[in-house]
C-alpha atoms as a PDB file:
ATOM      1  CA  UNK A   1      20.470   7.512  -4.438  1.00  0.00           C
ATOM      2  CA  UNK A   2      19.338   4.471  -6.224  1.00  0.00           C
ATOM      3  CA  UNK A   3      15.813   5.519  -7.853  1.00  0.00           C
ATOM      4  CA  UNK A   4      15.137   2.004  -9.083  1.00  0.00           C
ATOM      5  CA  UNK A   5      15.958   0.288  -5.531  1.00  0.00           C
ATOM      6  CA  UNK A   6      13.857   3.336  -3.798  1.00  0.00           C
ATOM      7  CA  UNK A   7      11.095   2.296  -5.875  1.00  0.00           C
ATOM      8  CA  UNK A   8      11.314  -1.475  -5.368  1.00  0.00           C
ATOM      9  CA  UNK A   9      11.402  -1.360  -1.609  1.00  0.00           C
ATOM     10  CA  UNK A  10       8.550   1.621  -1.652  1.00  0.00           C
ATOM     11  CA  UNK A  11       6.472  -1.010  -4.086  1.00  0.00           C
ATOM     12  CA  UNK A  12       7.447  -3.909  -1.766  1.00  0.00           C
ATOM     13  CA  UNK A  13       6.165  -2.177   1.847  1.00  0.00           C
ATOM     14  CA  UNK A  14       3.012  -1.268  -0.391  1.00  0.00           C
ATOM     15  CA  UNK A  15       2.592  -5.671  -1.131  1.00  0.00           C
ATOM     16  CA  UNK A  16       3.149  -6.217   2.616  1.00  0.00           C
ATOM     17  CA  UNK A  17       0.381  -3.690   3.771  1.00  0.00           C
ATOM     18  CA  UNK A  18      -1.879  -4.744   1.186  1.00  0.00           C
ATOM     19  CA  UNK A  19      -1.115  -7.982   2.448  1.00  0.00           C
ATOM     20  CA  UNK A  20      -1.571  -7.620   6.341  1.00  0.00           C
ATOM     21  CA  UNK A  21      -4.893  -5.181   5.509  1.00  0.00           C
ATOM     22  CA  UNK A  22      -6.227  -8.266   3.522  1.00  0.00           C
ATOM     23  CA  UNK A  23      -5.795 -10.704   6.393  1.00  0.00           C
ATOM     24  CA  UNK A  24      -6.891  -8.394   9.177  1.00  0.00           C
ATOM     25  CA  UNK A  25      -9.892  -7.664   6.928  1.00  0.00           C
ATOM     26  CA  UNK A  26     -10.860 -11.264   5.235  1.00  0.00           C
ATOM     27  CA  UNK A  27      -9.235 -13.907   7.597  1.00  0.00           C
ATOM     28  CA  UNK A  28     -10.467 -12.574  10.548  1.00  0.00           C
ATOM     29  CA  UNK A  29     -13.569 -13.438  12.530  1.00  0.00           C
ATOM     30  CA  UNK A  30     -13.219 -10.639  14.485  1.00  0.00           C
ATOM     31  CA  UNK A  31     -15.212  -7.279  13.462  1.00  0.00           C
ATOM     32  CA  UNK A  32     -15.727  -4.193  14.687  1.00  0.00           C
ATOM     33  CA  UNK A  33     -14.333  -0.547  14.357  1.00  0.00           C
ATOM     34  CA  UNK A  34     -10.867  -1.894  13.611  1.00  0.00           C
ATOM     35  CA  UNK A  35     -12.329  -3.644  10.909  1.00  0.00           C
ATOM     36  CA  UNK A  36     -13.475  -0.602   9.134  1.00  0.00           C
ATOM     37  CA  UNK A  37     -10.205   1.396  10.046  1.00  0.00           C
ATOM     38  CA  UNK A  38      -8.075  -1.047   8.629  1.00  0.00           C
ATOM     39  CA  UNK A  39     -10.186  -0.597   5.007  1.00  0.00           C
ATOM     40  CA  UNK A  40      -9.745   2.932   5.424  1.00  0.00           C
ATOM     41  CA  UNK A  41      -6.112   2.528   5.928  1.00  0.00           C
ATOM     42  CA  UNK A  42      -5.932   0.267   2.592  1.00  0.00           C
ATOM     43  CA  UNK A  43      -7.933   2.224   0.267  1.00  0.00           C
ATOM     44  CA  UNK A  44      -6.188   5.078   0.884  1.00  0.00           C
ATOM     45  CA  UNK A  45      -3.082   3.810  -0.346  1.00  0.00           C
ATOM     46  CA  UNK A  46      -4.515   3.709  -4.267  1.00  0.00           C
ATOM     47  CA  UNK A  47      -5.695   7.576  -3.552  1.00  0.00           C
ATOM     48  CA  UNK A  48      -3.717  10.224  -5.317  1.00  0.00           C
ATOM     49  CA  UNK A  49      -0.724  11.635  -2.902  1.00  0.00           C
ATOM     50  CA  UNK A  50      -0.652   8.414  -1.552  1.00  0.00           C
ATOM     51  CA  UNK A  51       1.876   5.230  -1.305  1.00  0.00           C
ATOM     52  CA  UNK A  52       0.960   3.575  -4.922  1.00  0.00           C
ATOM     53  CA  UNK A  53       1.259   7.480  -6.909  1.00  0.00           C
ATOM     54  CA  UNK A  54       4.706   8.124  -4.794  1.00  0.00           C
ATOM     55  CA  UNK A  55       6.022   4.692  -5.700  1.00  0.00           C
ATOM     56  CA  UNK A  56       5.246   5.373  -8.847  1.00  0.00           C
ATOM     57  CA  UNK A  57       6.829   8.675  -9.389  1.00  0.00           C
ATOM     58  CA  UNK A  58       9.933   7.289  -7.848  1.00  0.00           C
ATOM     59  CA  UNK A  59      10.009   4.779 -10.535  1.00  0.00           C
ATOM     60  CA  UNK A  60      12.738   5.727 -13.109  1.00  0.00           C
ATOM     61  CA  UNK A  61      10.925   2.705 -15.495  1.00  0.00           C
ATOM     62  CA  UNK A  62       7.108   4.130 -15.165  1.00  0.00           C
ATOM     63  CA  UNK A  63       6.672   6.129 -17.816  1.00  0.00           C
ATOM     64  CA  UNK A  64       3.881   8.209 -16.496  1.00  0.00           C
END
């Protein structure tokens, strides 16, 4: 298995949720409950056992 591709298409999936979260939650003019579910969803991507620490770890350049 390719680690460095692994991690580039994990880090890339992570860009386009960030990315739809963003829209759903600023470029909306809708509100409501899916509002609030959709900043749940994209905060817990930066939480630890999440997306951004397991694309990290699968990084063979991140030194951490």
């Amino acid at each position: 298995m390719n680690r460095t591709a692994l991690a580039y298409y994990r880090y890339e999936r992570i860009i386009q949720d960030i990315a739809a979260f963003c829209e759903q939650l600023l470029l909306t003019t809708q509100g409501g409950e899916d509002r609030e579910q959709a900043y749940r969803y994209f905060t817990s991507q930066f939480l630890p056992g999440f997306e951004v620490e397991i694309a990290l770890k699968s990084d063979p350049g991140d030194n951490r």
